[in-house]
PDB file of N, CA and C in Angstrom:
ATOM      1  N   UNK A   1      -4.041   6.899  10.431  1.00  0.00           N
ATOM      2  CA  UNK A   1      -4.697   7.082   9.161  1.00  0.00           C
ATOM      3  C   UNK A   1      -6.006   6.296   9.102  1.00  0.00           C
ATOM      4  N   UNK A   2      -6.518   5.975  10.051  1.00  0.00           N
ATOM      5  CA  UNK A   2      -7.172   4.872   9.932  1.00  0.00           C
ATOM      6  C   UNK A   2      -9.159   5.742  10.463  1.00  0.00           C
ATOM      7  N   UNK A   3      -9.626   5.440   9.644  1.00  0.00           N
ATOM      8  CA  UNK A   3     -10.762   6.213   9.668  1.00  0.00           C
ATOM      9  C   UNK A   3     -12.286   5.135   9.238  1.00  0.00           C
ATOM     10  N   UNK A   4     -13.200   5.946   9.940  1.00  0.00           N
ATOM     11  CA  UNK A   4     -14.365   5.045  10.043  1.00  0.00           C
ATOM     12  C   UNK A   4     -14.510   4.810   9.107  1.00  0.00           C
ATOM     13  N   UNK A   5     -15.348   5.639   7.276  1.00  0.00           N
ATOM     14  CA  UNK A   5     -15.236   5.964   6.554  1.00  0.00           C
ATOM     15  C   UNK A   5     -14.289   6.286   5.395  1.00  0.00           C
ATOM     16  N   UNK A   6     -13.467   5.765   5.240  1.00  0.00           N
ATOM     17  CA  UNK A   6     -12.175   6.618   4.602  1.00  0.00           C
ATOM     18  C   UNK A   6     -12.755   6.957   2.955  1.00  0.00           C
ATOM     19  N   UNK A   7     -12.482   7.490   2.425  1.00  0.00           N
ATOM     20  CA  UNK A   7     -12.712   8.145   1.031  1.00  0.00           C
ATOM     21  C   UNK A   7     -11.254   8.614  -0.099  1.00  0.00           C
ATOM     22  N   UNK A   8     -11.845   8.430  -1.221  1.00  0.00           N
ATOM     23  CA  UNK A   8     -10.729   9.187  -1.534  1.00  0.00           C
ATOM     24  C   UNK A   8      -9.245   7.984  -1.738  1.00  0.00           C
ATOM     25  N   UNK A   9      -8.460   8.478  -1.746  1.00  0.00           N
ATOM     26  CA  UNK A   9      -7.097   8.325  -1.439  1.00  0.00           C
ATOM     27  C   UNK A   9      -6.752   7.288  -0.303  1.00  0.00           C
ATOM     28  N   UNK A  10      -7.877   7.847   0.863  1.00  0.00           N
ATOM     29  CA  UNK A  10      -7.156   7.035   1.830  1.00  0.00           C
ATOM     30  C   UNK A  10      -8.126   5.859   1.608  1.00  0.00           C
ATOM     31  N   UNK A  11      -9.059   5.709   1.319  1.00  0.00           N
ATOM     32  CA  UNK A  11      -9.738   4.363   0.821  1.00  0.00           C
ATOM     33  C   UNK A  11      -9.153   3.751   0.246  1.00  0.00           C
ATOM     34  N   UNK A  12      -8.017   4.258  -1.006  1.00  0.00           N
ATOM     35  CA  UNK A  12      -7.524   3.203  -1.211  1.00  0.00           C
ATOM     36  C   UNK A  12      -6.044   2.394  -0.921  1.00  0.00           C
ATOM     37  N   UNK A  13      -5.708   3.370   0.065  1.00  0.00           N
ATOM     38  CA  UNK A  13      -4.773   2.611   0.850  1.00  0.00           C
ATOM     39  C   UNK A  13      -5.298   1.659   1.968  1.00  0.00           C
ATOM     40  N   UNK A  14      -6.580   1.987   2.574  1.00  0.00           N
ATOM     41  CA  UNK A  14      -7.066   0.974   3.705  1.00  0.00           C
ATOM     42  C   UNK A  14      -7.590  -0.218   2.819  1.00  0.00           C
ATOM     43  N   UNK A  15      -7.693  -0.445   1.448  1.00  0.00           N
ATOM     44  CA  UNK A  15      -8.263  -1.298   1.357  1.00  0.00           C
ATOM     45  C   UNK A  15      -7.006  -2.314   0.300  1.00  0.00           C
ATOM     46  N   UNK A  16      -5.829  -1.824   1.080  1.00  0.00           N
ATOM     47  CA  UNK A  16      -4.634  -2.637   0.190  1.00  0.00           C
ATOM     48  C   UNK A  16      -4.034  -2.904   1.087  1.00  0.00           C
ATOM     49  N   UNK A  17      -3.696  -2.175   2.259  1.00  0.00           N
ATOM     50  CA  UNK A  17      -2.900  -2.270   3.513  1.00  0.00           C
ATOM     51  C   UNK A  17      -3.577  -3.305   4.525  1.00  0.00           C
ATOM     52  N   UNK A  18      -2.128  -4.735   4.179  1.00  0.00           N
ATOM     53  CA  UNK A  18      -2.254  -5.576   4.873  1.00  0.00           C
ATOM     54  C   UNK A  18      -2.524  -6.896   4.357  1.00  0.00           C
ATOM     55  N   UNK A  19      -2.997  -6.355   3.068  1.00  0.00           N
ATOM     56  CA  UNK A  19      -3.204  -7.418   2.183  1.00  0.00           C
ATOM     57  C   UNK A  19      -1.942  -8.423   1.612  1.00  0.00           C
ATOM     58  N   UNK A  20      -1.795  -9.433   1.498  1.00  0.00           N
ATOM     59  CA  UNK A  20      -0.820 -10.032   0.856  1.00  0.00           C
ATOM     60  C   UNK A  20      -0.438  -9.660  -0.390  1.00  0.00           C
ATOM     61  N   UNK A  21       1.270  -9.519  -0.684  1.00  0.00           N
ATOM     62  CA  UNK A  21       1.943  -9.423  -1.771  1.00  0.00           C
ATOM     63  C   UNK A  21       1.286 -10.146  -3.457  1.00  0.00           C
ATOM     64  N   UNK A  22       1.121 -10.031  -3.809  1.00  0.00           N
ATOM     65  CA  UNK A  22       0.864 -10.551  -5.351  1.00  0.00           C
ATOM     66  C   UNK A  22       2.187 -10.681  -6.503  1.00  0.00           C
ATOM     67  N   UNK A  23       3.359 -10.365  -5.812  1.00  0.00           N
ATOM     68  CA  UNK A  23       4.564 -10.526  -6.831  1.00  0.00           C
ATOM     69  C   UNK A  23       5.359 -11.725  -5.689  1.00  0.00           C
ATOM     70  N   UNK A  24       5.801 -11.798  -4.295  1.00  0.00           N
ATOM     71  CA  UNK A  24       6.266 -12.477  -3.834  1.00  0.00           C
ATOM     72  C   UNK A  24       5.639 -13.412  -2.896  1.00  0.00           C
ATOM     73  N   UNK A  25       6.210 -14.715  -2.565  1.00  0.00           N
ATOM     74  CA  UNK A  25       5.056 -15.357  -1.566  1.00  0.00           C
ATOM     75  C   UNK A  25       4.908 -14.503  -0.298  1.00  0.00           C
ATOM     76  N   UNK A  26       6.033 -14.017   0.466  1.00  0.00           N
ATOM     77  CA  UNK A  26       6.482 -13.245   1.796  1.00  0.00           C
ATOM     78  C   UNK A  26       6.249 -12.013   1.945  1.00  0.00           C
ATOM     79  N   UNK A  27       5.750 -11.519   1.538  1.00  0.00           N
ATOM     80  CA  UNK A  27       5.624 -10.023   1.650  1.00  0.00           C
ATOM     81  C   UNK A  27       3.852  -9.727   1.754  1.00  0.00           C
ATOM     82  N   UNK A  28       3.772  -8.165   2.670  1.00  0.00           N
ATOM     83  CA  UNK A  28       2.592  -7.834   2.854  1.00  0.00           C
ATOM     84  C   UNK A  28       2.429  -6.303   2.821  1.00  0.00           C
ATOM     85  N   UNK A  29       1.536  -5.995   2.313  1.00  0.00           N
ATOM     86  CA  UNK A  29       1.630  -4.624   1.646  1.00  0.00           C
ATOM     87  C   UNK A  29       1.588  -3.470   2.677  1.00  0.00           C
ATOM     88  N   UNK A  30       2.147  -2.419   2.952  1.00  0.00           N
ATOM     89  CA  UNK A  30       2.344  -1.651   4.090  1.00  0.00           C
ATOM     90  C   UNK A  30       2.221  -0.090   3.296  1.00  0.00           C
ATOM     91  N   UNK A  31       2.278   1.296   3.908  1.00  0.00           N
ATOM     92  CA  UNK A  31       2.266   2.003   3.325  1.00  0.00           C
ATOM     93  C   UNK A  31       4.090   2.691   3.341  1.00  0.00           C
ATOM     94  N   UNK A  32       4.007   3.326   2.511  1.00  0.00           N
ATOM     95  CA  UNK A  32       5.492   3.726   2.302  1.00  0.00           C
ATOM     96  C   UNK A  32       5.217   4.501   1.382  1.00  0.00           C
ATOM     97  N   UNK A  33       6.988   4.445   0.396  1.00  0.00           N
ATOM     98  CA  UNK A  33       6.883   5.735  -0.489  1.00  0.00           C
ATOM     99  C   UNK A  33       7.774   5.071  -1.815  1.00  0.00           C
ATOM    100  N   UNK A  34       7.497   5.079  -2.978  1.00  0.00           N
ATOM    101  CA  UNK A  34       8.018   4.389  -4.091  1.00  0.00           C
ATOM    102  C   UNK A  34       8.364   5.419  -5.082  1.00  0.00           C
ATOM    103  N   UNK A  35       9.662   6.168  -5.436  1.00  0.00           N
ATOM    104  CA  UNK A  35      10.097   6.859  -6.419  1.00  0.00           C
ATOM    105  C   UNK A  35       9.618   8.576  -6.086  1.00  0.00           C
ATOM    106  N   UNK A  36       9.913   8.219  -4.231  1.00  0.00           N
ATOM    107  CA  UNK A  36       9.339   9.923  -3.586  1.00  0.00           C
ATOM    108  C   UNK A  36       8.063   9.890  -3.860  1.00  0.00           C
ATOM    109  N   UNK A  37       7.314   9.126  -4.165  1.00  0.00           N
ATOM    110  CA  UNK A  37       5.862   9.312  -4.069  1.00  0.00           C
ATOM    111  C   UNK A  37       5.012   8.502  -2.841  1.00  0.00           C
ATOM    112  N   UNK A  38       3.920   9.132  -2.376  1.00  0.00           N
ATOM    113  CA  UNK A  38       2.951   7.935  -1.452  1.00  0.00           C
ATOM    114  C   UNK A  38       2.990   6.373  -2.063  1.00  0.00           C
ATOM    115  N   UNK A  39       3.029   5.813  -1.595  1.00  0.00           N
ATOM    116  CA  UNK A  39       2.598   4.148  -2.155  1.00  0.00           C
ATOM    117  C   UNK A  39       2.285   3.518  -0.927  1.00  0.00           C
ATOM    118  N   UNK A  40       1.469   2.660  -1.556  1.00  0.00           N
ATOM    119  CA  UNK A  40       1.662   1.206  -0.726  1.00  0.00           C
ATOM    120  C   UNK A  40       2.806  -0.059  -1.610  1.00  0.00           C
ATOM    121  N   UNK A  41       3.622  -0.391  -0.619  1.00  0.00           N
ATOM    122  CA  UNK A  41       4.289  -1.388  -1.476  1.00  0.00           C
ATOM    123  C   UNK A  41       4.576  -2.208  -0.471  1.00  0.00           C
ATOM    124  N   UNK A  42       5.052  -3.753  -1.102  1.00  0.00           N
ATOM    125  CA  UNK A  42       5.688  -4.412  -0.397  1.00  0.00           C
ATOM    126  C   UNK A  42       6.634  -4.684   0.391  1.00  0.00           C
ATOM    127  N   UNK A  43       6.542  -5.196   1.803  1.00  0.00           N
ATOM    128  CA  UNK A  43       7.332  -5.128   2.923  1.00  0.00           C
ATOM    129  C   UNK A  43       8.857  -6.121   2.701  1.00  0.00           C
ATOM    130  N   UNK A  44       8.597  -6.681   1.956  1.00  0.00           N
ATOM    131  CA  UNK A  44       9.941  -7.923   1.284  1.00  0.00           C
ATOM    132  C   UNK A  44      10.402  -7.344   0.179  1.00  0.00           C
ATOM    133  N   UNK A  45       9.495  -6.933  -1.276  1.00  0.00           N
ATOM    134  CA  UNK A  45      10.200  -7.319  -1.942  1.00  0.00           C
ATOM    135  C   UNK A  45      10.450  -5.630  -2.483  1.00  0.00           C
ATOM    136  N   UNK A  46       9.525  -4.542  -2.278  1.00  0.00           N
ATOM    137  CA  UNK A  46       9.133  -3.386  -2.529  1.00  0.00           C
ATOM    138  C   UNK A  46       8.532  -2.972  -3.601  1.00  0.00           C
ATOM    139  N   UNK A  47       8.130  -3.862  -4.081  1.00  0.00           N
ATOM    140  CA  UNK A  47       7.005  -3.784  -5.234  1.00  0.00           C
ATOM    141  C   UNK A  47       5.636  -3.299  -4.824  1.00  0.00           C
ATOM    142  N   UNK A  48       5.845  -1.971  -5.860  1.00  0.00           N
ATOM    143  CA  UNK A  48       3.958  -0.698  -5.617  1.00  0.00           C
ATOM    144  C   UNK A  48       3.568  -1.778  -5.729  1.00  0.00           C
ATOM    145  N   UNK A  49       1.963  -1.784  -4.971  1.00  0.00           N
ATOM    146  CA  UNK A  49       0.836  -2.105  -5.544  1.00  0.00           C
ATOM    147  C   UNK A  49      -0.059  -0.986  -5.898  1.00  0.00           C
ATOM    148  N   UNK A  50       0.465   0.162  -5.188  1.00  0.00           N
ATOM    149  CA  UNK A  50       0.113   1.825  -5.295  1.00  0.00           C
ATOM    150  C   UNK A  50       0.971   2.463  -4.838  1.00  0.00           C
ATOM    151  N   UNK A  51       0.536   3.728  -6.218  1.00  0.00           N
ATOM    152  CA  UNK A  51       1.451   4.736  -6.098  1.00  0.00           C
ATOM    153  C   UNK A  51       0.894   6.129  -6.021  1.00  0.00           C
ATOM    154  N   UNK A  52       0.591   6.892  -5.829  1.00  0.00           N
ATOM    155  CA  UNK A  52      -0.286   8.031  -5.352  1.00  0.00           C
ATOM    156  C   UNK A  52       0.550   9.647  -5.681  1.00  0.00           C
ATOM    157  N   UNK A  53       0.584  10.217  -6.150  1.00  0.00           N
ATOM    158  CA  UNK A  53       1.086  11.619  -7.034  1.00  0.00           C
ATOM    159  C   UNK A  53       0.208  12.567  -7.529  1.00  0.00           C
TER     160      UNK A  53
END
């Protein structure tokens, strides 16, 4: 997914992915899927930071 340019959608997953958690100390934001939808959420605790629909 990873693109020179990204736009859109995927811009804003490259620019969350990888970033540290903001609800737990341990966790780092990855992409996944939260309530059957795209997200990025946390790798510990699974808290969206995005949700995409």
């Amino acid at each position: 997914m990873s693109q020179a340019n990204p736009t859109g959608r995927n811009a804003l997953v490259e620019k969350l992915r990888e970033r540290d958690c903001e609800y737990c100390t341990d966790g780092t934001l990855v992409e996944g899927t939260y309530k059957d939808n795209e997200a990025v959420v946390c790798d510990e605790c699974d808290t969206p930071a995005l949700q995409l629909w």
